[in-house]
Protein backbone atom coordinates (compact mmCIF):
# COMPACT_ATOMS: atom_id res chain seq x y z
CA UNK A 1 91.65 122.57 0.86
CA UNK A 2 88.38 121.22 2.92
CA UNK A 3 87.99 118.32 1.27
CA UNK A 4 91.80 117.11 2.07
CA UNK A 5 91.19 118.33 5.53
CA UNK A 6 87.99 116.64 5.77
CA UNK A 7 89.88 113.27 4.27
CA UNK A 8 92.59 113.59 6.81
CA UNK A 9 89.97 114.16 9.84
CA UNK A 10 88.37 110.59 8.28
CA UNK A 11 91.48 109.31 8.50
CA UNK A 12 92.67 110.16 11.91
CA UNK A 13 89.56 109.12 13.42
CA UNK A 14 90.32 105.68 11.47
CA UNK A 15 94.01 105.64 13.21
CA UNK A 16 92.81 105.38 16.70
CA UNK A 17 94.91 108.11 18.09
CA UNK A 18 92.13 110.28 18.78
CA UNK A 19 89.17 111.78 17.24
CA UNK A 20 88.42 115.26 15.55
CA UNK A 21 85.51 116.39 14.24
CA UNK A 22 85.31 119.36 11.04
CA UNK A 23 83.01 121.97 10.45
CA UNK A 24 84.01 123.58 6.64
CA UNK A 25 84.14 127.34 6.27
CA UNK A 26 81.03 128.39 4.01
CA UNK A 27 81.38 132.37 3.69
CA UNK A 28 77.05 131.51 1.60
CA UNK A 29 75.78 130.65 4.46
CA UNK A 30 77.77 131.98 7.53
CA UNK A 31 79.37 128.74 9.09
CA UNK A 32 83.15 129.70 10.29
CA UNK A 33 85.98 127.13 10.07
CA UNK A 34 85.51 124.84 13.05
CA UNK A 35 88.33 121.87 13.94
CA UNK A 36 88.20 120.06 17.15
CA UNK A 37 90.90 117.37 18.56
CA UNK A 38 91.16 115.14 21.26
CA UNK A 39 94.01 113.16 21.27
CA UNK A 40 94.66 109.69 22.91
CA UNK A 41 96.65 111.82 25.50
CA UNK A 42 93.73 114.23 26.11
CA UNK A 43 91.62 110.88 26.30
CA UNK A 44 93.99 109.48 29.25
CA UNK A 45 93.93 112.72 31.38
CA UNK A 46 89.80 112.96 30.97
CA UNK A 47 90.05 109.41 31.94
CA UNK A 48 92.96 109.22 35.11
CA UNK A 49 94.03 112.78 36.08
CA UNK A 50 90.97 114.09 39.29
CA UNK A 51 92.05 117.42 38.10
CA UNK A 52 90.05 117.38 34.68
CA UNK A 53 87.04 117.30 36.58
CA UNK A 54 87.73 120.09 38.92
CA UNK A 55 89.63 122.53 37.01
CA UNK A 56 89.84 123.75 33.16
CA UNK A 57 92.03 126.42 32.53
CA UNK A 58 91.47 128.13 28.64
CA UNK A 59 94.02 129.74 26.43
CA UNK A 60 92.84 131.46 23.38
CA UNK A 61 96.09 133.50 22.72
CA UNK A 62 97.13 131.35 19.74
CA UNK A 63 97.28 131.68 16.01
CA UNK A 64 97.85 130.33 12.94
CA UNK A 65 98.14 134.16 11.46
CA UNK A 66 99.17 133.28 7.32
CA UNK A 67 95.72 130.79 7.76
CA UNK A 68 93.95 133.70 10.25
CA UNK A 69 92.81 131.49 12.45
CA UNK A 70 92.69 130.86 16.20
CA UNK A 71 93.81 128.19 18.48
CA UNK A 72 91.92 127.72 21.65
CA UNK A 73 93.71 125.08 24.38
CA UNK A 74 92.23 123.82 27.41
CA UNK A 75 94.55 122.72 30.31
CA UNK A 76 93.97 120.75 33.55
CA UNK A 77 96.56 121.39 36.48
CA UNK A 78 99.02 118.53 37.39
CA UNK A 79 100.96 118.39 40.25
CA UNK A 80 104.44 119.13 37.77
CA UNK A 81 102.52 121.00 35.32
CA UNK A 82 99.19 121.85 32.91
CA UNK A 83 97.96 119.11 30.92
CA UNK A 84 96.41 119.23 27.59
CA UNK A 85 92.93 118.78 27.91
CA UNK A 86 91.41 119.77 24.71
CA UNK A 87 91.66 122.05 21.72
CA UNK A 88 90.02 123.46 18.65
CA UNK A 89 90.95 125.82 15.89
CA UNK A 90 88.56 128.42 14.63
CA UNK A 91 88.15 131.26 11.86
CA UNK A 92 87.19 133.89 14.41
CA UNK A 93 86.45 134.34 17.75
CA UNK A 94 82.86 135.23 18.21
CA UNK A 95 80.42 133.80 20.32
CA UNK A 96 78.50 131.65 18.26
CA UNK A 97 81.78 130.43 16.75
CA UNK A 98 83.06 129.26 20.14
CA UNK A 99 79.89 127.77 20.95
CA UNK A 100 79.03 125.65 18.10
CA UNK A 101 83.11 124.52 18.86
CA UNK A 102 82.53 123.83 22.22
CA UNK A 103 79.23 121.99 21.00
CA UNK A 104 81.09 119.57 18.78
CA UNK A 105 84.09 119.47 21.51
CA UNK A 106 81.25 117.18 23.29
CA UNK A 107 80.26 114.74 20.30
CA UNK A 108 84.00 113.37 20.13
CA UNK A 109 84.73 113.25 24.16
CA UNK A 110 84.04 109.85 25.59
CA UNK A 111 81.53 109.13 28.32
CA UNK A 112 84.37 109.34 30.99
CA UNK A 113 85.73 112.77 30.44
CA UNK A 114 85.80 115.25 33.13
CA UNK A 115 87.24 112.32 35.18
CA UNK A 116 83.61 110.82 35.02
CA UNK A 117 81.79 113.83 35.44
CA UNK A 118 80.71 113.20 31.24
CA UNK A 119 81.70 115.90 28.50
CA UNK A 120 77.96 117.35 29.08
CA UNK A 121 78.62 118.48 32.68
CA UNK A 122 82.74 119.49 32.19
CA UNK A 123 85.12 120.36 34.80
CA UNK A 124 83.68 122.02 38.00
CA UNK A 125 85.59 125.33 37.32
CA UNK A 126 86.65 127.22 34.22
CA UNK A 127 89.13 129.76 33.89
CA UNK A 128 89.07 131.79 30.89
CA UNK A 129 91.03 134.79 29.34
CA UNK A 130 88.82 138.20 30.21
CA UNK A 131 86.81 137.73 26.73
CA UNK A 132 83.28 138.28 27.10
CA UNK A 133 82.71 135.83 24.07
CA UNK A 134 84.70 132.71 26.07
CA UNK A 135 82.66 133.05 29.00
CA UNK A 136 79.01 133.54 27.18
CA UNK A 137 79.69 130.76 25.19
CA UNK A 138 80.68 128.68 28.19
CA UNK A 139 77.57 129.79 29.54
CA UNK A 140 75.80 128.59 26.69
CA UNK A 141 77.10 125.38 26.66
């Protein structure tokens, strides 16, 4: 299953619609399933929208339950409504997990995200679920 995965990643970073970056689940050695998307969309609000680098709003309340795994969004306000801003899809929801996500997050966003601000400073503000992990990982990062 990884190594289709891990072919279609190659291949969508090839397509110029975005980039994503994979981290394979390895149950040996501890790593947890790690995927990471930004979109051409999420490229063009990083790039145009002031918001992204005031405001970043997180939702962790999705899942892929048959593949138990979670789906973590970040939105940007818009004057009509939130805007995707980036995502990622994990095997679990612990700290280091979200870190090491939020970690490679940063290696695909371009030097302009954040609205110029640069994916190592991020958005100003971050509003998170009340999950201790989110915010020490944001912390972290």
């Amino acid at each position: 299953m990884f190594e289709r995965l891990a072919e279609i990643v190659k291949d969508y970073n090839n397509s110029n619609r975005g980039r994503a970056v994979l981290q394979e689940y390895d149950m040996n050695s501890g790593k947890a399933f790690i995927l990471c998307i930004v979109t051409n969309l999420i490229c063009q609000v990083h790039e145009k929208i002031q918001q992204a680098g005031e405001l970043c709003y997180i939702d962790a309340s999705f899942s892929f339950e048959s593949l138990n795994t979670s789906i973590t969004l970040f939105f940007t306000s818009y004057t009509v409504r939130a805007l995707p801003f980036r995502l990622f899809i994990t095997s679990d929801e612990l700290e280091i997990t979200l870190e090491k996500a939020i970690n490679l997050l940063k290696t695909i966003l371009l030097p302009y995200a954040f609205f110029g601000h640069g994916p190592q400073v991020g958005s100003m503000v971050f509003l998170t679920d009340d999950l201790s992990a989110e915010h020490n990982a944001l912390e972290l990062c």
